[in-house]
N, C-alpha and C. Protein backbone atom coordinates (compact mmCIF):
# COMPACT_ATOMS: atom_id res chain seq x y z
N UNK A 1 17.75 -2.34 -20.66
CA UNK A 1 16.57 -3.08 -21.00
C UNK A 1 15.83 -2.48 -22.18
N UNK A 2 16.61 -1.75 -22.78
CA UNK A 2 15.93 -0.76 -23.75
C UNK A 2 15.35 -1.73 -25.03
N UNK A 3 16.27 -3.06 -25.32
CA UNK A 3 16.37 -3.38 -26.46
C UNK A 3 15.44 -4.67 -26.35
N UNK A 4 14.98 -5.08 -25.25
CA UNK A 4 13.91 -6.13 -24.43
C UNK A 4 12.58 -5.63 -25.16
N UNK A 5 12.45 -5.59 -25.90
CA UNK A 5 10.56 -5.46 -26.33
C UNK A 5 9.90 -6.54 -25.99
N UNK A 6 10.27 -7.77 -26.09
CA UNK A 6 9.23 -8.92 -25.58
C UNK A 6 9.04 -8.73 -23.93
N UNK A 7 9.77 -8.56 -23.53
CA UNK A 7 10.04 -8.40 -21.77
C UNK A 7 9.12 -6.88 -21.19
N UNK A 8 9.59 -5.88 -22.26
CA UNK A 8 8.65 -4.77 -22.17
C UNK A 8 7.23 -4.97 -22.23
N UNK A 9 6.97 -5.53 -23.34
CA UNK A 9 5.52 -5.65 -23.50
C UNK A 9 4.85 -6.79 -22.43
N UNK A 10 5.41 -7.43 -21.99
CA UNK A 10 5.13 -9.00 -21.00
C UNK A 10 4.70 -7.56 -20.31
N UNK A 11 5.97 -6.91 -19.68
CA UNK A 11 6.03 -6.02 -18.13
C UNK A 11 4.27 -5.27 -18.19
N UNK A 12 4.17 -4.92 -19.47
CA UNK A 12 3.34 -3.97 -19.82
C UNK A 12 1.64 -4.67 -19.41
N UNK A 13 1.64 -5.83 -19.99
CA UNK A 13 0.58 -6.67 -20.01
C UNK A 13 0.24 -7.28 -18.35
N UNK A 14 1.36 -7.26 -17.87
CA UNK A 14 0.98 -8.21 -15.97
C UNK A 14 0.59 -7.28 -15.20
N UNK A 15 1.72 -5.77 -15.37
CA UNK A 15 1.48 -4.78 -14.40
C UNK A 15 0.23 -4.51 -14.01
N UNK A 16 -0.35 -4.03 -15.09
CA UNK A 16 -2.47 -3.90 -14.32
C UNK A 16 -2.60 -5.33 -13.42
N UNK A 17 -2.16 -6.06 -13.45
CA UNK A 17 -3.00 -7.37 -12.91
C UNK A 17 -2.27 -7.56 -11.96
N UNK A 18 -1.06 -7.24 -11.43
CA UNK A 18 -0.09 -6.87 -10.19
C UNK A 18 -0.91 -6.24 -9.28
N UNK A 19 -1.60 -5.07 -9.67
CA UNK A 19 -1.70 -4.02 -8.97
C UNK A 19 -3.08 -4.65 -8.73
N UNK A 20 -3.99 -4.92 -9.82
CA UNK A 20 -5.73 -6.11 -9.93
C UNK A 20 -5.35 -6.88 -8.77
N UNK A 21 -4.31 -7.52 -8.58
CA UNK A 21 -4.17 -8.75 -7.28
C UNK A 21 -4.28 -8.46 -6.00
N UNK A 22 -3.27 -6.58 -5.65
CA UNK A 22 -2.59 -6.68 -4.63
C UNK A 22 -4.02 -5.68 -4.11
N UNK A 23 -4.76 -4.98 -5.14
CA UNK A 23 -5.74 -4.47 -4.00
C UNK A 23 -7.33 -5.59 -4.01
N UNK A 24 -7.13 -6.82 -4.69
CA UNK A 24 -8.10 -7.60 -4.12
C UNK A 24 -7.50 -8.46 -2.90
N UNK A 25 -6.29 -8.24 -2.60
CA UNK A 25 -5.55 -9.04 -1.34
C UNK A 25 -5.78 -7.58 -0.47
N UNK A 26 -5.99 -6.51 -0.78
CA UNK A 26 -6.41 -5.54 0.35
C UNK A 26 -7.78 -5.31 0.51
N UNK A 27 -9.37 -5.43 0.31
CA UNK A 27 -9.81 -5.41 -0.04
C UNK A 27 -10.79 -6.51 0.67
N UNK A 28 -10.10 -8.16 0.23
CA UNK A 28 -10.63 -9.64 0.73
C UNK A 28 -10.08 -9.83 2.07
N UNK A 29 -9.09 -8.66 2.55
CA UNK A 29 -8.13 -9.05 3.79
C UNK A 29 -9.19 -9.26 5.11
N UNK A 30 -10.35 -8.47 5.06
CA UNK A 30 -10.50 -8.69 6.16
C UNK A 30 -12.14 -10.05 6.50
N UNK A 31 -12.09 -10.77 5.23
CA UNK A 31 -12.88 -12.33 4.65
C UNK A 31 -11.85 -12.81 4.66
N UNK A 32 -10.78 -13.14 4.73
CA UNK A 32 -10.09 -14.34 4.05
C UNK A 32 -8.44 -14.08 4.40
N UNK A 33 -7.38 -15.01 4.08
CA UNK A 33 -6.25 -14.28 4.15
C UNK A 33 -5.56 -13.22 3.40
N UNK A 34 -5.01 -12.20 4.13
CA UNK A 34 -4.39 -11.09 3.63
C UNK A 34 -4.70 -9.82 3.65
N UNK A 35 -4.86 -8.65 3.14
CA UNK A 35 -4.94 -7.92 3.61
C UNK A 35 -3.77 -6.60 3.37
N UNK A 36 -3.71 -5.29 4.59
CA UNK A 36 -2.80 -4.01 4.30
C UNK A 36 -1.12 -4.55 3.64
N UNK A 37 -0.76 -5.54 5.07
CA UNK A 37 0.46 -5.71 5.02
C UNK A 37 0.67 -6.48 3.30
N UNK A 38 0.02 -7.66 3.10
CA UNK A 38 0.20 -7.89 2.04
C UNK A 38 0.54 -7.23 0.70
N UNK A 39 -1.34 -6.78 0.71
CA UNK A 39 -1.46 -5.59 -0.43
C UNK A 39 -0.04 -4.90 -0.59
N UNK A 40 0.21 -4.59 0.50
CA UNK A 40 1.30 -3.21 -0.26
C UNK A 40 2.79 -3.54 -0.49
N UNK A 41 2.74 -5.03 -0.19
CA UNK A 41 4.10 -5.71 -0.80
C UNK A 41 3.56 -6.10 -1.84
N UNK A 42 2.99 -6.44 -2.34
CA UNK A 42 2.48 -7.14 -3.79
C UNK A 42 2.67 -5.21 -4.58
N UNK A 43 2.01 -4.37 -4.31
CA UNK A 43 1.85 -3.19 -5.07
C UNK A 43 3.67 -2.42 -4.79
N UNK A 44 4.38 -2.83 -3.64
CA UNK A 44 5.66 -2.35 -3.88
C UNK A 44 6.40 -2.98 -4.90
N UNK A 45 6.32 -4.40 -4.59
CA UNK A 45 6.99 -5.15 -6.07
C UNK A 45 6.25 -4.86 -7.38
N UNK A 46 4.93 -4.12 -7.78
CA UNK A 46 4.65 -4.04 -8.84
C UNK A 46 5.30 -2.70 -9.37
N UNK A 47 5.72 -1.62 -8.48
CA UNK A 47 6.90 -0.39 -8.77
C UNK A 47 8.01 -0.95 -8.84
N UNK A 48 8.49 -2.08 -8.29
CA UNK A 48 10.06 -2.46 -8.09
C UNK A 48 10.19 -2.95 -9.39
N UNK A 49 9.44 -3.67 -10.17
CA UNK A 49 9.34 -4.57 -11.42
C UNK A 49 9.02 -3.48 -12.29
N UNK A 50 8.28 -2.42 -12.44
CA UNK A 50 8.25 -1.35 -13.92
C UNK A 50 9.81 -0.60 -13.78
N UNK A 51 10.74 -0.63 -12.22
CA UNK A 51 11.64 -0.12 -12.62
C UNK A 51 12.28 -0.53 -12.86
N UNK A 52 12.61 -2.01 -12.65
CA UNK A 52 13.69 -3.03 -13.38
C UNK A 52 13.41 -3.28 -14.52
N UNK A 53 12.45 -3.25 -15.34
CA UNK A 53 12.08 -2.76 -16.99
C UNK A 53 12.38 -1.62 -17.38
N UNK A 54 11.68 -0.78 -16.63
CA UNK A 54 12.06 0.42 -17.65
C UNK A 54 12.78 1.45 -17.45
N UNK A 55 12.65 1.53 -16.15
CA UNK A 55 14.61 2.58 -15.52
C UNK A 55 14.13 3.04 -14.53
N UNK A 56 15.26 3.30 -13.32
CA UNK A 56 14.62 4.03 -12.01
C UNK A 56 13.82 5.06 -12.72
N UNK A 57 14.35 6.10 -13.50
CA UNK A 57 13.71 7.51 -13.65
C UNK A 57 12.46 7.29 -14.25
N UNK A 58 11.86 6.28 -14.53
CA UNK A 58 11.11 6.28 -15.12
C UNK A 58 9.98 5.56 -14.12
N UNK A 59 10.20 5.16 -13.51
CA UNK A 59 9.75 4.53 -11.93
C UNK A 59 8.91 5.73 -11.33
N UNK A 60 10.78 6.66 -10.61
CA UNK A 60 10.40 7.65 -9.97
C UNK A 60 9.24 9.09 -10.51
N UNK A 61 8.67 8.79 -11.61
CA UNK A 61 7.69 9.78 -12.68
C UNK A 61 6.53 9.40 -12.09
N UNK A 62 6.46 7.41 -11.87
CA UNK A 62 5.16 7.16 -11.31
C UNK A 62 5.18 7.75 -10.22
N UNK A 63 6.14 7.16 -8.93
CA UNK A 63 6.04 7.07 -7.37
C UNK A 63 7.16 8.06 -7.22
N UNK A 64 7.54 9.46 -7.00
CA UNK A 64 8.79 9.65 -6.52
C UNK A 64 9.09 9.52 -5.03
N UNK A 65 10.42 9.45 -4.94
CA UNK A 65 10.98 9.20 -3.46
C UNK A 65 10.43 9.73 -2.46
N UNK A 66 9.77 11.24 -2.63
CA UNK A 66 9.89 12.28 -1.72
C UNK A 66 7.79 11.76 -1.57
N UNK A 67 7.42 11.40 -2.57
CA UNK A 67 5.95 11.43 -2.34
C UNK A 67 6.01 9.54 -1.85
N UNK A 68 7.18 8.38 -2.05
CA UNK A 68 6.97 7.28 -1.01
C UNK A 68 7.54 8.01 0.16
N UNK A 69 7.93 8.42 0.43
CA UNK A 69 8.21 8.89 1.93
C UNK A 69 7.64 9.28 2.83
N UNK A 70 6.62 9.95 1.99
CA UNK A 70 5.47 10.59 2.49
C UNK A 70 4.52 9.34 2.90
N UNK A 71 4.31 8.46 2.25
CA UNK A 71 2.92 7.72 2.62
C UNK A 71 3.61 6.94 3.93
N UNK A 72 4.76 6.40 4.51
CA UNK A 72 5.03 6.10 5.59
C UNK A 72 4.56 6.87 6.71
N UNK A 73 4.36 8.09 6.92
CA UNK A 73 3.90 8.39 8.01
C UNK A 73 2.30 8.47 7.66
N UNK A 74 1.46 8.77 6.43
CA UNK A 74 0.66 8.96 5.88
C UNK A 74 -0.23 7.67 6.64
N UNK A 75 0.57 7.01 6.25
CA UNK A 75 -0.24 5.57 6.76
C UNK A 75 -0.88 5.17 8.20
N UNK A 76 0.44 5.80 8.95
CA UNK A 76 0.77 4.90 10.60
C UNK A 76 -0.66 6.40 10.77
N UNK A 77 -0.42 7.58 10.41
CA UNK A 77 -1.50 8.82 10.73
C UNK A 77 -3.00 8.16 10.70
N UNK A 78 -3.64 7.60 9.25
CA UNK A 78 -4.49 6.66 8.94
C UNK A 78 -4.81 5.88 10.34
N UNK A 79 -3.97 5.13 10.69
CA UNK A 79 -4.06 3.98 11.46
C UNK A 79 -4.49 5.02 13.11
N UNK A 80 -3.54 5.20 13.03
CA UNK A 80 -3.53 6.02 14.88
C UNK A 80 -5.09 6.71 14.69
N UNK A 81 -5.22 7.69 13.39
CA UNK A 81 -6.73 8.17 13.55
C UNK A 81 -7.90 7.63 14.02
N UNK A 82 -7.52 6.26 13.16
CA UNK A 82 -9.26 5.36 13.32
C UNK A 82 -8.66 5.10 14.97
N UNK A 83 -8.12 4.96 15.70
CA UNK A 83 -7.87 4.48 16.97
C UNK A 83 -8.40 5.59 18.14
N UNK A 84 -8.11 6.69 17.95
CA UNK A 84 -8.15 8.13 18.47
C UNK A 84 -10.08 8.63 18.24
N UNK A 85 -10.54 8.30 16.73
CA UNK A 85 -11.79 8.56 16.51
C UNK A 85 -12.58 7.81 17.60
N UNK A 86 -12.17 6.67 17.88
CA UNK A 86 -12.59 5.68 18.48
C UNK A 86 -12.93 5.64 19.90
N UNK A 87 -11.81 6.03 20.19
CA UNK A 87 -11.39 6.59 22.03
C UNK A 87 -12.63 8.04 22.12
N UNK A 88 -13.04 9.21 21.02
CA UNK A 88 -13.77 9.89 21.31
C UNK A 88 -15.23 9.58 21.03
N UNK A 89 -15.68 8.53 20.08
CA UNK A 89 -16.54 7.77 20.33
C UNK A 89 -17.09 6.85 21.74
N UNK A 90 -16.37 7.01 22.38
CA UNK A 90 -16.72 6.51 23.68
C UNK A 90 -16.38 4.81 23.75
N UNK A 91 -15.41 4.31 22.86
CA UNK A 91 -14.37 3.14 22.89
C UNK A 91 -13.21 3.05 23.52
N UNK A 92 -12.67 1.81 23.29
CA UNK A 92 -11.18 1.68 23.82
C UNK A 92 -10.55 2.09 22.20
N UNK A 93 -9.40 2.09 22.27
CA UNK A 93 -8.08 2.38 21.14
C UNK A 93 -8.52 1.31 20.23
N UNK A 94 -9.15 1.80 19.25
CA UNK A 94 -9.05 0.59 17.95
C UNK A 94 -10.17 0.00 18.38
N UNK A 95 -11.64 0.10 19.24
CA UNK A 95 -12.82 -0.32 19.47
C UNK A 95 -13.46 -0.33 18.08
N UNK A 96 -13.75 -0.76 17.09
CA UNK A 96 -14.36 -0.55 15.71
C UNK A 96 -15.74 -0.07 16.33
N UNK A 97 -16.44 -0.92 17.11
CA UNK A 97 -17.90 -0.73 17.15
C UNK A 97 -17.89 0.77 17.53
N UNK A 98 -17.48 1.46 17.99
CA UNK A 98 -17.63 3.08 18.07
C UNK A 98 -17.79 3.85 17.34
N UNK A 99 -17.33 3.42 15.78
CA UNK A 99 -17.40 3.98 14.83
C UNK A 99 -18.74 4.79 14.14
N UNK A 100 -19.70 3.31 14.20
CA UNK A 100 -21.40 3.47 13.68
C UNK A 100 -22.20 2.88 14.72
N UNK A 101 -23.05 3.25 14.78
CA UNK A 101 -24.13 2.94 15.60
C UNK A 101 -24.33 1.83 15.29
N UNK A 102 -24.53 1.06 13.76
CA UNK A 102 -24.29 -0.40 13.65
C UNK A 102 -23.10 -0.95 14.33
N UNK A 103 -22.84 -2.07 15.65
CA UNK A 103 -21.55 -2.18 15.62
C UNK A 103 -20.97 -2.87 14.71
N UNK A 104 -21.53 -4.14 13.84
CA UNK A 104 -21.37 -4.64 12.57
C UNK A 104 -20.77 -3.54 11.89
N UNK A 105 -21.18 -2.49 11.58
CA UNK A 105 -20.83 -2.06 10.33
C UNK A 105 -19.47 -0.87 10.57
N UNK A 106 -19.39 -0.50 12.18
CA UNK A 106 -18.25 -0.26 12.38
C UNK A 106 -17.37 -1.09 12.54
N UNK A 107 -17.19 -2.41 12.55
CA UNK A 107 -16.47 -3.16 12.79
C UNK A 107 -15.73 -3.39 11.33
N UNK A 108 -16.46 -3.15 10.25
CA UNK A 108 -16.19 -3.35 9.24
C UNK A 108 -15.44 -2.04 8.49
N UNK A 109 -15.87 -0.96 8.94
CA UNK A 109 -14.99 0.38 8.45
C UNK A 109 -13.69 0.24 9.19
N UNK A 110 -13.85 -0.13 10.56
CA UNK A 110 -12.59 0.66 11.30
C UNK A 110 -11.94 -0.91 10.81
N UNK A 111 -11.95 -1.43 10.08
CA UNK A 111 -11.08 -2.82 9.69
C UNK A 111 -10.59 -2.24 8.16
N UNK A 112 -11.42 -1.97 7.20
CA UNK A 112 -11.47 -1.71 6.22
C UNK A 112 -10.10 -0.51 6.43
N UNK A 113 -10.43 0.71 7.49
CA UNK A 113 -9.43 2.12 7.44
C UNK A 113 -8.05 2.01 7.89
N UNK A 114 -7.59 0.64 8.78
CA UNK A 114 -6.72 0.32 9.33
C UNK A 114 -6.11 -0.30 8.57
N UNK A 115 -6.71 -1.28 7.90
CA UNK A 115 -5.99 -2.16 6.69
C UNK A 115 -5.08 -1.03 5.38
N UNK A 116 -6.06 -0.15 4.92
CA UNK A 116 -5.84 0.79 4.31
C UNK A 116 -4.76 1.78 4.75
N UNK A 117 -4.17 2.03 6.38
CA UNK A 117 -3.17 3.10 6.57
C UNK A 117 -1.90 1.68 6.69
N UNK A 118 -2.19 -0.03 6.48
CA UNK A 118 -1.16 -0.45 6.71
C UNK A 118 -0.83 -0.55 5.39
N UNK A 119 -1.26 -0.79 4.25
CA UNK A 119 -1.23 -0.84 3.24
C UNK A 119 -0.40 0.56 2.55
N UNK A 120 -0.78 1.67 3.15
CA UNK A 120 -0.22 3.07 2.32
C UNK A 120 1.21 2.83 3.44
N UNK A 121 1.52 2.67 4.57
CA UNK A 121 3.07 2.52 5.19
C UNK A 121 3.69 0.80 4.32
N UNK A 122 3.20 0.20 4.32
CA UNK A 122 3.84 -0.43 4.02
C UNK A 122 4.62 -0.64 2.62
N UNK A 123 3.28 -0.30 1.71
CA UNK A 123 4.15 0.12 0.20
C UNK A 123 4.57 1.26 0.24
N UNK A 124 4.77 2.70 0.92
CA UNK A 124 5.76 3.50 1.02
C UNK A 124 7.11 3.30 1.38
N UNK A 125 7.21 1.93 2.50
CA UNK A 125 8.50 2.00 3.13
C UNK A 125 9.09 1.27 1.95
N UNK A 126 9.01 -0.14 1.52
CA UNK A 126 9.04 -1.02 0.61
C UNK A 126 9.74 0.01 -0.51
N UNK A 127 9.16 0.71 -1.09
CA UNK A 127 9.39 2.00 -2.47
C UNK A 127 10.80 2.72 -1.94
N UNK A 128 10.68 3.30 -0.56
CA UNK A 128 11.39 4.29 -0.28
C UNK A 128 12.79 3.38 0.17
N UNK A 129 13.07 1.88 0.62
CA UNK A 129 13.86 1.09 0.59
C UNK A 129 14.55 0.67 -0.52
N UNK A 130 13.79 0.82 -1.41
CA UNK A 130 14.11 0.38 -2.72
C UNK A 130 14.71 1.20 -3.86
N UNK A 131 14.46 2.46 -3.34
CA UNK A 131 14.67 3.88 -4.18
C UNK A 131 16.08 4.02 -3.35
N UNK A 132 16.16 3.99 -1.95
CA UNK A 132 17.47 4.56 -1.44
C UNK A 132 18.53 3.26 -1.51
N UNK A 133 18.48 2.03 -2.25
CA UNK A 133 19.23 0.90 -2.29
C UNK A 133 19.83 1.26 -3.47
N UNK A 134 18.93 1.73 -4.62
CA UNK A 134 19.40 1.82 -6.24
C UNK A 134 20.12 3.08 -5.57
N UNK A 135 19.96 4.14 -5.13
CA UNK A 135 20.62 5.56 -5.13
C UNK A 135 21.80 5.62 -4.94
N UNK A 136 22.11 4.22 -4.10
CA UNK A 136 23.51 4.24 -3.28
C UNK A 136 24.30 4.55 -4.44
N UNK A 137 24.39 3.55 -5.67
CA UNK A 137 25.76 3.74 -6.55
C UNK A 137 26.25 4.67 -7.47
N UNK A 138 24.74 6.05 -7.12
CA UNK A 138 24.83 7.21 -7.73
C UNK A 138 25.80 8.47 -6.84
């Protein structure tokens, strides 16, 4: 793809607005449809697409394998926390209102922190699927 400059520069020009989309779909997830799971397929295909432009190795500089690998458990950790904080707040598993004394406004963090650990597993696994698919023919 070296010799693609129109395709380069396209890649160059959408990518911010890939990534602009997929964290206002994480972000609006919990107003409207969408949300962790989304977000972090929209932000895995925006790594899957700079590396089909411009080369795995040049991919793996942004995201490497060993640091998507990492956000898979990174994430589900995220998630189980706000659940666990919750239970010692004097809730059930995943009670938001335990969070703040507002229950409104815990309802809105422990949505906001959950969305956020599905979002970091889900574009980790997505990356780390995608990194060990290209690896195979090496």
């Amino acid at each position: 793809m070296r010799k693609d400059l129109i395709l380069r520069i396209a890649a160059k020009l959408i990518l911010p607005f890939i990534l602009l989309f997929g964290l206002y779909v994480q972000f609006h997830g919990d107003y409207g449809p969408g949300g962790g799971f989304q977000a972090g397929v929209i932000a895995a295909a925006m790594i899957i697409l700079y590396s089909i432009i411009f080369g795995i190795r040049s991919a793996q500089s942004v995201i490497s394998n060993r640091f998507a690998e990492f956000m898979v458990p990174l994430g589900v950790l995220i998630y189980t926390s706000v659940g666990i904080i919750t239970m010692f707040g004097g809730g059930n598993f995943l009670s938001y209102s335990a969070l703040e004394h507002d229950p409104v406004k815990g309802q809105h963090l422990g949505i906001m922190l959950v969305e956020l650990g599905v979002f970091i597993t889900v574009a980790g696994t997505m990356i780390a699927i995608f990194y060990t698919f290209v690896g195979r023919g090496r």
